[in-house]
C-alpha atoms as a PDB file:
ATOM      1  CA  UNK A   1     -91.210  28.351  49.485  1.00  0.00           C
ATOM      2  CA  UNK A   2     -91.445  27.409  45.718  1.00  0.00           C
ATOM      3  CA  UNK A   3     -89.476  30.313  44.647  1.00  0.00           C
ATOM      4  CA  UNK A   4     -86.507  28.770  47.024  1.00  0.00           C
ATOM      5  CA  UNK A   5     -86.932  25.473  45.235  1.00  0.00           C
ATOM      6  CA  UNK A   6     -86.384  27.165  41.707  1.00  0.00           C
ATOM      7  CA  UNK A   7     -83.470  29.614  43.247  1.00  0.00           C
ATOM      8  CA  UNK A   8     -79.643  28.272  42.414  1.00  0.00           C
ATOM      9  CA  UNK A   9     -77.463  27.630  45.443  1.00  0.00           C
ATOM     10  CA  UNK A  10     -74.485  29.561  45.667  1.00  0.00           C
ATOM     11  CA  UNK A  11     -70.495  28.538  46.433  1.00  0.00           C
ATOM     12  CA  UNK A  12     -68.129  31.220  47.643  1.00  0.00           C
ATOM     13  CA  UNK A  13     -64.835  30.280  46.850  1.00  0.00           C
ATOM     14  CA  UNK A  14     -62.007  31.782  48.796  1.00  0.00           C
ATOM     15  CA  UNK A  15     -59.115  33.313  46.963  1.00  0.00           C
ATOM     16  CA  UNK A  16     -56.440  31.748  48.724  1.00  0.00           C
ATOM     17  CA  UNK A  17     -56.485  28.345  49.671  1.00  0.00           C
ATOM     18  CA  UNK A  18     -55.768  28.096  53.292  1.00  0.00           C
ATOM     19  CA  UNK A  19     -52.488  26.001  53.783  1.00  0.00           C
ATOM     20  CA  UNK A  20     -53.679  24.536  57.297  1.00  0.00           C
ATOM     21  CA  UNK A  21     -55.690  22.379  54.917  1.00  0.00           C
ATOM     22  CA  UNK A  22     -55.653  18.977  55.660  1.00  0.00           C
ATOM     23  CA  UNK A  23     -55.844  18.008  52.159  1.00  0.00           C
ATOM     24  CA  UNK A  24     -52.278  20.648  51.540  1.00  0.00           C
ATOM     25  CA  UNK A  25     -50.974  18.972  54.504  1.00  0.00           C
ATOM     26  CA  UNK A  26     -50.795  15.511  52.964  1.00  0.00           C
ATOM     27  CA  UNK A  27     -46.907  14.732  51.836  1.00  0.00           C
ATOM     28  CA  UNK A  28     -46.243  14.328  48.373  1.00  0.00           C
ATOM     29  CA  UNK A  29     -45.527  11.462  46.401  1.00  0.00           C
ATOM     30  CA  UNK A  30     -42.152  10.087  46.289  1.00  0.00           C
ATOM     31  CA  UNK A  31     -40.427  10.956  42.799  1.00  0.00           C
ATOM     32  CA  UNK A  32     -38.648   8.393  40.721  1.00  0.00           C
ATOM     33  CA  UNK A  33     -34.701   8.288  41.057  1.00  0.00           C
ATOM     34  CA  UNK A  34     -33.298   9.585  37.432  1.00  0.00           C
ATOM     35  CA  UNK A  35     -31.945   7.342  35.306  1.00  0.00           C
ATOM     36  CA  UNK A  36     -27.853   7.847  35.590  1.00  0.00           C
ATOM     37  CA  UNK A  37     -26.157   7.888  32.413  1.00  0.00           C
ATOM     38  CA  UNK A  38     -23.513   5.161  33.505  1.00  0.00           C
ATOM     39  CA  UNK A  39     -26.382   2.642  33.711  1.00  0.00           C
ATOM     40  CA  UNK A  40     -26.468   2.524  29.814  1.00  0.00           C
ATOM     41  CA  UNK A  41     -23.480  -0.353  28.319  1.00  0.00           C
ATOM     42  CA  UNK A  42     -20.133   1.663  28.192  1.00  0.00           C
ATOM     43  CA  UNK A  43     -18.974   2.354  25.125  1.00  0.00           C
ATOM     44  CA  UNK A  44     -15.412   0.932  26.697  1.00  0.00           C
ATOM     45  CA  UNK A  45     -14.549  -2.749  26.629  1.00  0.00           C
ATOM     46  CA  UNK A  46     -12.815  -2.296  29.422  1.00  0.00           C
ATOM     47  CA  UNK A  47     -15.576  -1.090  31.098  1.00  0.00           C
ATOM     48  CA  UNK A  48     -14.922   2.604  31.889  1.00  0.00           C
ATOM     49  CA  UNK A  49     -17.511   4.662  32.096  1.00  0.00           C
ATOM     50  CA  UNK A  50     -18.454   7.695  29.204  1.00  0.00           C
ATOM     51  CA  UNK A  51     -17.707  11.264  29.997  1.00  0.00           C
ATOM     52  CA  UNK A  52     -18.097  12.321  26.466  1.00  0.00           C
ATOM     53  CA  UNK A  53     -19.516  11.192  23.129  1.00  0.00           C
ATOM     54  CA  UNK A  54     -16.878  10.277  21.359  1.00  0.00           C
ATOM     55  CA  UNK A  55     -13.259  10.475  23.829  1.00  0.00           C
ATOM     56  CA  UNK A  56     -10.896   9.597  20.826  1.00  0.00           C
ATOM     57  CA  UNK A  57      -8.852  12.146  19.799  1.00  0.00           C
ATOM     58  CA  UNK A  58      -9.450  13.983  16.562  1.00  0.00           C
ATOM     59  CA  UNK A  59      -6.381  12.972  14.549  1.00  0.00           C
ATOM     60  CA  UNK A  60      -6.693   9.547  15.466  1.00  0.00           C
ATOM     61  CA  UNK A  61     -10.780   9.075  14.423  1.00  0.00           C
ATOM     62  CA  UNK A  62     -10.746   6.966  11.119  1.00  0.00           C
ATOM     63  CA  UNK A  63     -12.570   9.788   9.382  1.00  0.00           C
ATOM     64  CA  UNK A  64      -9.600  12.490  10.045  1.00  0.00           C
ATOM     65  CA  UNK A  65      -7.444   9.703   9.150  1.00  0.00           C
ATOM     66  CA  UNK A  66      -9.064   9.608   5.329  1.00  0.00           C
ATOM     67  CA  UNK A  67      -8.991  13.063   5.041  1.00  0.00           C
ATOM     68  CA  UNK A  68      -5.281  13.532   5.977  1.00  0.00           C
ATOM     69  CA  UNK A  69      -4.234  10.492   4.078  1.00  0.00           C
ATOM     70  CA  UNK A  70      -6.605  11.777   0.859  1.00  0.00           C
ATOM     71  CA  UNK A  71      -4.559  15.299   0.915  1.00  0.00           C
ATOM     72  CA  UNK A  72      -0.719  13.543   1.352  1.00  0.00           C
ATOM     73  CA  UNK A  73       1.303  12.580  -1.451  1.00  0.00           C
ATOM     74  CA  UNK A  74       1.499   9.605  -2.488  1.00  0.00           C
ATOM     75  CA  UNK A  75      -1.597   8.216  -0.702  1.00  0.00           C
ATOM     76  CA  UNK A  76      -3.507  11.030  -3.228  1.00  0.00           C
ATOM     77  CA  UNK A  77      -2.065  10.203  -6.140  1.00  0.00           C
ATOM     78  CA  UNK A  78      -4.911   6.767  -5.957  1.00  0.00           C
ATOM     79  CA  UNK A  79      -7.796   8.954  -5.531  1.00  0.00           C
ATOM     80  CA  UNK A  80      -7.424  11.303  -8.522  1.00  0.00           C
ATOM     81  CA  UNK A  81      -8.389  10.131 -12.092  1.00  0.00           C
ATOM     82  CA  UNK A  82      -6.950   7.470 -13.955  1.00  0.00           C
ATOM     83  CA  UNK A  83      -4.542   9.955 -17.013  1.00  0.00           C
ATOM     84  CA  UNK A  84      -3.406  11.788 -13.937  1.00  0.00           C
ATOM     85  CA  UNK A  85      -2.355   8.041 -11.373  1.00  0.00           C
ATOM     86  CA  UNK A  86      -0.612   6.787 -14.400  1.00  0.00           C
ATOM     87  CA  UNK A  87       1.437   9.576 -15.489  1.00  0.00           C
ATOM     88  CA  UNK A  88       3.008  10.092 -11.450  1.00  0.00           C
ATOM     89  CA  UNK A  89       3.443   6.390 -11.469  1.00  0.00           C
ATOM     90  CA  UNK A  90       5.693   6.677 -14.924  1.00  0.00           C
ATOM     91  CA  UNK A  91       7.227   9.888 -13.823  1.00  0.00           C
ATOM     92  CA  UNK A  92       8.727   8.571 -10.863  1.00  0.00           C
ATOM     93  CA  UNK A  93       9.971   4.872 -12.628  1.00  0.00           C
ATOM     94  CA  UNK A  94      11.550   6.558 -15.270  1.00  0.00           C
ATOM     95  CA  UNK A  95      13.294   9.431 -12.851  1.00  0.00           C
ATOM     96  CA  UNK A  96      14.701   6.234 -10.887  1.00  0.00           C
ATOM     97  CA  UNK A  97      15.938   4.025 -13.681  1.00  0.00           C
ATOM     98  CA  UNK A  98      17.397   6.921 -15.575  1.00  0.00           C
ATOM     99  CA  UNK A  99      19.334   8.318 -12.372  1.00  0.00           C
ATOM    100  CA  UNK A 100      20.225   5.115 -10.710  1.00  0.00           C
ATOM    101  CA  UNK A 101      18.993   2.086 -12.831  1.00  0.00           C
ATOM    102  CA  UNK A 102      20.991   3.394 -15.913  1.00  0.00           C
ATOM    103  CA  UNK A 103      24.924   4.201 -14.352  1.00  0.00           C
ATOM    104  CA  UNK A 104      24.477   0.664 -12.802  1.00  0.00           C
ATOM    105  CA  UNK A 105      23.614  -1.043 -15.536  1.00  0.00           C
ATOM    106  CA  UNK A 106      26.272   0.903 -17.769  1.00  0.00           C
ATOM    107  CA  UNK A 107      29.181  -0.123 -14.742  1.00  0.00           C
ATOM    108  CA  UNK A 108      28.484  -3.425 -15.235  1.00  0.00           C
ATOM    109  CA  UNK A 109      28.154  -3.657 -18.850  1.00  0.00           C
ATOM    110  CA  UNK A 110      31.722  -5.224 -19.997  1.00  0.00           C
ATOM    111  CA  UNK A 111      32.693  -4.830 -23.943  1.00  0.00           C
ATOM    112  CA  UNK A 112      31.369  -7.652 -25.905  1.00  0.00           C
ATOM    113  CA  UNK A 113      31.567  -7.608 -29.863  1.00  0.00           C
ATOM    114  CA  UNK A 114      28.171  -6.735 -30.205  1.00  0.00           C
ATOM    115  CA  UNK A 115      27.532  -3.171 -28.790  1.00  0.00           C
ATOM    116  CA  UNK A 116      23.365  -3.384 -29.905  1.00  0.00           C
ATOM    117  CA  UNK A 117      23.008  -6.044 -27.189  1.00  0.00           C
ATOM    118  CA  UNK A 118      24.795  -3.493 -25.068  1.00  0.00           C
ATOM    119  CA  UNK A 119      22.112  -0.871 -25.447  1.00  0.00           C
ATOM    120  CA  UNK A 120      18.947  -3.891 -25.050  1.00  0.00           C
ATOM    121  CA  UNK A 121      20.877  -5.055 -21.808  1.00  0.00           C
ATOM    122  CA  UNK A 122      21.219  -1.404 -20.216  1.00  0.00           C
ATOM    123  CA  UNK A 123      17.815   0.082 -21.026  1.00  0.00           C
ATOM    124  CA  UNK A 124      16.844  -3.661 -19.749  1.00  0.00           C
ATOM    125  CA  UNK A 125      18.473  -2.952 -16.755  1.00  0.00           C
ATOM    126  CA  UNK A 126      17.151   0.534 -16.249  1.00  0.00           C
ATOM    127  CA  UNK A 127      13.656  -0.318 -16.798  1.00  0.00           C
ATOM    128  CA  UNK A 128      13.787  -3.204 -14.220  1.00  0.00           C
ATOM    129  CA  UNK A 129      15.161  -0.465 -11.747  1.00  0.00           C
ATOM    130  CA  UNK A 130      12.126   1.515 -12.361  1.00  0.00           C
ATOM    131  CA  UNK A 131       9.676  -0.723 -12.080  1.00  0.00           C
ATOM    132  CA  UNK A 132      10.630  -2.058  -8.912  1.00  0.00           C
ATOM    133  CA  UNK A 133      10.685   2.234  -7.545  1.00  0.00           C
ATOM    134  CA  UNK A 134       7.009   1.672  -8.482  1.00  0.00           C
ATOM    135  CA  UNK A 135       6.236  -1.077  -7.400  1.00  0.00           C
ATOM    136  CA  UNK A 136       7.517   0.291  -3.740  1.00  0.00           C
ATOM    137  CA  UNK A 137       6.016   3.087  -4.129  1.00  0.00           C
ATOM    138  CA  UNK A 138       2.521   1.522  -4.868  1.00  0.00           C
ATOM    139  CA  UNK A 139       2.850  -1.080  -1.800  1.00  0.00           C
ATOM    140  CA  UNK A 140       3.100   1.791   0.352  1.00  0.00           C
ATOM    141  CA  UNK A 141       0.046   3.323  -0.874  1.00  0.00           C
ATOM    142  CA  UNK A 142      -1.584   0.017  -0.460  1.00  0.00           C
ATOM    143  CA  UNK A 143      -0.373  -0.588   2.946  1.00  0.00           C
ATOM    144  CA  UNK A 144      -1.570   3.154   3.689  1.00  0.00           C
ATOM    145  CA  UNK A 145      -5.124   2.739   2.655  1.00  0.00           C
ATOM    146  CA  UNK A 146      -5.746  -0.623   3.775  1.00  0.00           C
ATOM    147  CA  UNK A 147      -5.224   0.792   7.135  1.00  0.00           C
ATOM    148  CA  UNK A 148      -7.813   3.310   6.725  1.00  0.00           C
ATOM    149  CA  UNK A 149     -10.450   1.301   5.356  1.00  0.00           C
ATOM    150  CA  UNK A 150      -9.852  -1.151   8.269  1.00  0.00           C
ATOM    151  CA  UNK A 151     -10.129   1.195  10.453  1.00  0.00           C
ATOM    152  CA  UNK A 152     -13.301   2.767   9.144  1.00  0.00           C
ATOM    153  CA  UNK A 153     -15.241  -0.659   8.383  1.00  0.00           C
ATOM    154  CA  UNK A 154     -14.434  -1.702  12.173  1.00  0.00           C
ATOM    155  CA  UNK A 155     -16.685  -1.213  14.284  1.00  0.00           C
ATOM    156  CA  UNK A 156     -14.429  -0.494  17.338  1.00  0.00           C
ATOM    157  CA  UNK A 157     -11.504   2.617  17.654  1.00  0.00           C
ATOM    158  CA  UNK A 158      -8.100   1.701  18.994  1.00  0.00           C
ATOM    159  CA  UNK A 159      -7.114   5.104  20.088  1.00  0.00           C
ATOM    160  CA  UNK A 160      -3.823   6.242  22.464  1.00  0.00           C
ATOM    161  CA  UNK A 161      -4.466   9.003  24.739  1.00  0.00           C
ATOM    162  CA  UNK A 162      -1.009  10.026  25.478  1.00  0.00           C
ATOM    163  CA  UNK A 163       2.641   9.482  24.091  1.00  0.00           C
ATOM    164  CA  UNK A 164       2.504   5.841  25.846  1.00  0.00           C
ATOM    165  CA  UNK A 165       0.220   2.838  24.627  1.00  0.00           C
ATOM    166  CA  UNK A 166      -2.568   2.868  26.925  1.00  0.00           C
ATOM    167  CA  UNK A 167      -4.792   0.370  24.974  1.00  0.00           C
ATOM    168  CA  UNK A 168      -8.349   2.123  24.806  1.00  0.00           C
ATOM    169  CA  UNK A 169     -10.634   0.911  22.658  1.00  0.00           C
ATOM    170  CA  UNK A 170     -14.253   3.229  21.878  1.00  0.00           C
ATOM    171  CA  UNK A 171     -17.186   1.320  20.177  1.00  0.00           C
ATOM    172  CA  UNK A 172     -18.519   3.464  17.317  1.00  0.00           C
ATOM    173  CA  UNK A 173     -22.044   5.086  17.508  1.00  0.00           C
ATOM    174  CA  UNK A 174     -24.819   3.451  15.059  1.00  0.00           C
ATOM    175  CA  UNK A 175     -24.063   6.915  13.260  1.00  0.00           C
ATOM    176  CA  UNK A 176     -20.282   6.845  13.403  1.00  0.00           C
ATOM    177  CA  UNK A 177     -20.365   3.339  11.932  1.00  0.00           C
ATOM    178  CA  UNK A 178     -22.847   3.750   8.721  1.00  0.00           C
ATOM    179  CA  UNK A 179     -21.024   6.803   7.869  1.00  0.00           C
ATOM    180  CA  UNK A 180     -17.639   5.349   8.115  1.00  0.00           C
ATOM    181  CA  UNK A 181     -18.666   2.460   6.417  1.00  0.00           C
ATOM    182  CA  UNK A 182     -20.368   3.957   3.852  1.00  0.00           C
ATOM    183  CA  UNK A 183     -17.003   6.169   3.240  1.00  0.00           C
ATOM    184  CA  UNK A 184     -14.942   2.831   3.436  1.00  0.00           C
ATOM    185  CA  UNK A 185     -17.450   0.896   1.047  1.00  0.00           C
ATOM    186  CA  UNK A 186     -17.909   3.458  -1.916  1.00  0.00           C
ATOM    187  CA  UNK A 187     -14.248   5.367  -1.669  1.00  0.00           C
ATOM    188  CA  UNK A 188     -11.481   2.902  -0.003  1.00  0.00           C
ATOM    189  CA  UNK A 189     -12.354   0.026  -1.340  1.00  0.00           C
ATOM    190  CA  UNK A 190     -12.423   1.060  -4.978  1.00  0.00           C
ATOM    191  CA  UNK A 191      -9.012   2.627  -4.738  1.00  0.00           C
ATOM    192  CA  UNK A 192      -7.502  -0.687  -2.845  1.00  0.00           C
ATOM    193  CA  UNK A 193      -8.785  -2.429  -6.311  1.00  0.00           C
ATOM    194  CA  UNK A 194      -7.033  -0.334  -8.708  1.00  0.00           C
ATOM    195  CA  UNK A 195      -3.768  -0.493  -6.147  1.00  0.00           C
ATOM    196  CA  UNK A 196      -4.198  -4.216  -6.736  1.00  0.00           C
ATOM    197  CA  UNK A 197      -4.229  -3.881 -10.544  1.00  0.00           C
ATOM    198  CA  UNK A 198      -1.672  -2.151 -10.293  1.00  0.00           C
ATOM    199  CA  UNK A 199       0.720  -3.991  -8.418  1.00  0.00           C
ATOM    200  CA  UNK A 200      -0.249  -7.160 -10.119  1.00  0.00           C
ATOM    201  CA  UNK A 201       0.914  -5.371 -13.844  1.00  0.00           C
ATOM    202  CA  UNK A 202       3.923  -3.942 -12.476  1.00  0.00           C
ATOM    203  CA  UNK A 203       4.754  -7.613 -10.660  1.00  0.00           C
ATOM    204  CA  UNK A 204       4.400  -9.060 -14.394  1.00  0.00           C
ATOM    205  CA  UNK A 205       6.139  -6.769 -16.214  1.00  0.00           C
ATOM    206  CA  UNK A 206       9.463  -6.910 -13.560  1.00  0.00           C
ATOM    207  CA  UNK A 207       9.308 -10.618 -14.088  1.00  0.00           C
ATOM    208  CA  UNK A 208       9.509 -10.384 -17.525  1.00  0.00           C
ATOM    209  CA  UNK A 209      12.264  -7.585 -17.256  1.00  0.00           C
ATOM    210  CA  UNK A 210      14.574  -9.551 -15.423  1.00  0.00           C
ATOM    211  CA  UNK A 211      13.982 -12.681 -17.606  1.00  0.00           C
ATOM    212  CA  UNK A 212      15.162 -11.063 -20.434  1.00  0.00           C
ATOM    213  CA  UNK A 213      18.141  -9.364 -18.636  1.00  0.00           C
ATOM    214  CA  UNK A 214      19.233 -12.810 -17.751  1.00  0.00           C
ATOM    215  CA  UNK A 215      19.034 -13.931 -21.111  1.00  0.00           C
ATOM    216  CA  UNK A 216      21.146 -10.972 -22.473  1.00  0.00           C
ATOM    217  CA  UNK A 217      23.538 -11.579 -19.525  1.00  0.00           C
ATOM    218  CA  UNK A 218      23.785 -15.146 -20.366  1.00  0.00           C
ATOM    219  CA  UNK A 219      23.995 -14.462 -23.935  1.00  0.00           C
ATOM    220  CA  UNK A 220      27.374 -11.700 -23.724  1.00  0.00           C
ATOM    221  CA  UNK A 221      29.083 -14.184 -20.945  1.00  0.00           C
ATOM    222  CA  UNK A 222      28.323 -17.130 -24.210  1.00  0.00           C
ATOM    223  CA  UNK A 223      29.663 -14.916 -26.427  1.00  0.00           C
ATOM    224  CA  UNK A 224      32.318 -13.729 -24.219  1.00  0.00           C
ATOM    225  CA  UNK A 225      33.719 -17.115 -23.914  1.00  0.00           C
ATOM    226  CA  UNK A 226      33.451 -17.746 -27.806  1.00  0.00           C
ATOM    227  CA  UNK A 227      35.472 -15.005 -28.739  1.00  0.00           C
ATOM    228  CA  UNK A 228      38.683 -15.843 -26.104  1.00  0.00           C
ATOM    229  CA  UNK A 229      38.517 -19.277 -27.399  1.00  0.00           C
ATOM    230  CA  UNK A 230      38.774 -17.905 -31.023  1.00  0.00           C
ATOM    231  CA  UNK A 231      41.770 -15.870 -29.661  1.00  0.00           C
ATOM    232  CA  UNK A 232      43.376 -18.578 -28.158  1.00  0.00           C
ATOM    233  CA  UNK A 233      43.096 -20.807 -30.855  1.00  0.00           C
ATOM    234  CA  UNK A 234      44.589 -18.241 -33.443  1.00  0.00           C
ATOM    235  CA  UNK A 235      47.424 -18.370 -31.308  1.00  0.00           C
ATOM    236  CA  UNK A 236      48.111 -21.740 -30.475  1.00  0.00           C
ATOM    237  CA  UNK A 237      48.501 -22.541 -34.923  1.00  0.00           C
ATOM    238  CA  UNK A 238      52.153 -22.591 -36.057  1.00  0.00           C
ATOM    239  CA  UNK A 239      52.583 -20.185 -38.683  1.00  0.00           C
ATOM    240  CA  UNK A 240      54.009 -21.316 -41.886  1.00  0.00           C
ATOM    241  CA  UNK A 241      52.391 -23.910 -44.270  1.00  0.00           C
ATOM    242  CA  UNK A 242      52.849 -27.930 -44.667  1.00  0.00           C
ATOM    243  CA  UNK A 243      56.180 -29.120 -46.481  1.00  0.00           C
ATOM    244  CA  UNK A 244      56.707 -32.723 -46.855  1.00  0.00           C
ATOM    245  CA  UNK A 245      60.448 -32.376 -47.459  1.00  0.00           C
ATOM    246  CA  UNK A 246      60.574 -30.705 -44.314  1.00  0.00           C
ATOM    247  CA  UNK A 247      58.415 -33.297 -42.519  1.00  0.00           C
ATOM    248  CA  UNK A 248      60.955 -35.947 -43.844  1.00  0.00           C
ATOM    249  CA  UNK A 249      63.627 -34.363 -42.534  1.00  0.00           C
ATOM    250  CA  UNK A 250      62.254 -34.099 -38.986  1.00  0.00           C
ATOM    251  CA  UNK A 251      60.667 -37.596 -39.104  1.00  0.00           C
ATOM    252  CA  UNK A 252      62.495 -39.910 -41.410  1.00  0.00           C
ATOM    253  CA  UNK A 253      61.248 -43.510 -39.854  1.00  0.00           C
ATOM    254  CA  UNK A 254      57.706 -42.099 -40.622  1.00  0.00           C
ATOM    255  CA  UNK A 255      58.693 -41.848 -44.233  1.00  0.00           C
ATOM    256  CA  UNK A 256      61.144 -45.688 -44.202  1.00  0.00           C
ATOM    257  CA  UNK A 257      60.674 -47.530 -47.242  1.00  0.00           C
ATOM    258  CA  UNK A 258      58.575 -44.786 -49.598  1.00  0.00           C
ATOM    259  CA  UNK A 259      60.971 -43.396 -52.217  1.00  0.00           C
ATOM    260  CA  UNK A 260      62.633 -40.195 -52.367  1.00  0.00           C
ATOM    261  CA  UNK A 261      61.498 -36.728 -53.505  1.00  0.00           C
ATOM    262  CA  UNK A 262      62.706 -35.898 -56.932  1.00  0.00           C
END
């Protein structure tokens, strides 16, 4: 009996549990309902629901935009370095005012007697021609890349799905919006402040243009006017010089009383 006390008692597990258990035939737990995917806000302000991560088409995201607009001429000509901006800029002025500023200013030129103010009034003329090409052509680089950067600063997509305006609008992604803001901050906005230089010298410098192709205007009508009343004036004097006898003898009263010529 005291070698029983000392002996281990012994468990004989089965190898299969038996499935007419009545701990087996307990039903399970009810499982949580899955969290749908439309319960999260919808990235539509108009409240439709999201099928994909980003619905906008690719040519219309703001970051496809900056990369087409970077590789087009003249939106590119802003984004290379300054020697290279500056020389496009005066290529195409001077191509304009030499093939279109210069004939018109030479048509209207009439002779005056100074042909030097001629030559200031036509290249005046020519240059105010090309300046204002520019000065288009710079506003619509402008106008290009302020659209972009607005665009990419936003934080909201305006996007068309088909040919017709539909009006959807996507809000951007935490990610979407640092990047494109980062691209906006550091690459648009830089080249919208040199545009703006820009425009502001060539705004100056066509003011100044046309103030002096006034002036020479004004100045060769002046001296226009000066020489016809020269001409006119030479023509209206009687040729011939002064004779008193011949003054006597077509007004005698004038001469009553004062004594003869010897």
């Amino acid at each position: 009996m005291a070698t029983s006390l000392f002996l281990p008692k012994l468990y004989f597990l089965s190898p299969k549990p038996n499935p007419n258990s009545s701990f087996l035939s307990k039903k399970p737990l009810p499982l949580l309902p899955p969290v749908c995917a439309s319960s999260s806000p919808s990235p539509f302000r108009n409240g439709t629901p999201r099928e994909t991560d980003c619905p906008v088409p690719p040519e219309q995201l703001p970051v496809n935009e900056y990369q087409s607009l970077a590789s087009s001429r003249p939106f590119s000509w802003a984004t290379k370095d300054l020697q290279f901006y500056i020389s496009r800029l005066s290529t195409t002025g001077a191509s304009f005012g030499v093939l279109v500023g210069l004939p018109v200013a030479a048509f209207r030129t009439g002779s005056v007697a100074d042909p030097w103010a001629d030559v200031i009034h036509i290249t005046l003329g020519a240059t105010s021609a090309g300046l204002l090409a520019v000065i288009l052509a710079v506003l619509r680089i402008y106008l290009g890349w302020a659209y972009v950067g607005n665009r990419l600063l936003s934080a909201t997509v305006e996007y068309e799905e088909t040919g017709w305006y539909d009006g959807q609008i996507w809000v951007k992604t935490p990610e979407v919006l640092a990047r494109d803001r980062l691209l906006g901050s550091f690459t648009v906005k830089p080249i919208l402040n040199r545009v703006k230089y820009t425009l502001l010298g060539l705004a100056v410098s066509l003011v100044v243009c046309v103030l002096l192709f006034v002036n020479t205007e004004t100045s060769k009508v002046f001296n226009k006017n000066a020489k016809d009343l020269s001409e006119n004036a030479e023509e209206r004097v009687v040729a011939g010089t002064y004779s008193e006898e011949s003054a006597r003898s077509f007004e005698p009263d004038a001469f009553c009383g004062e004594p003869d010529l010897p």
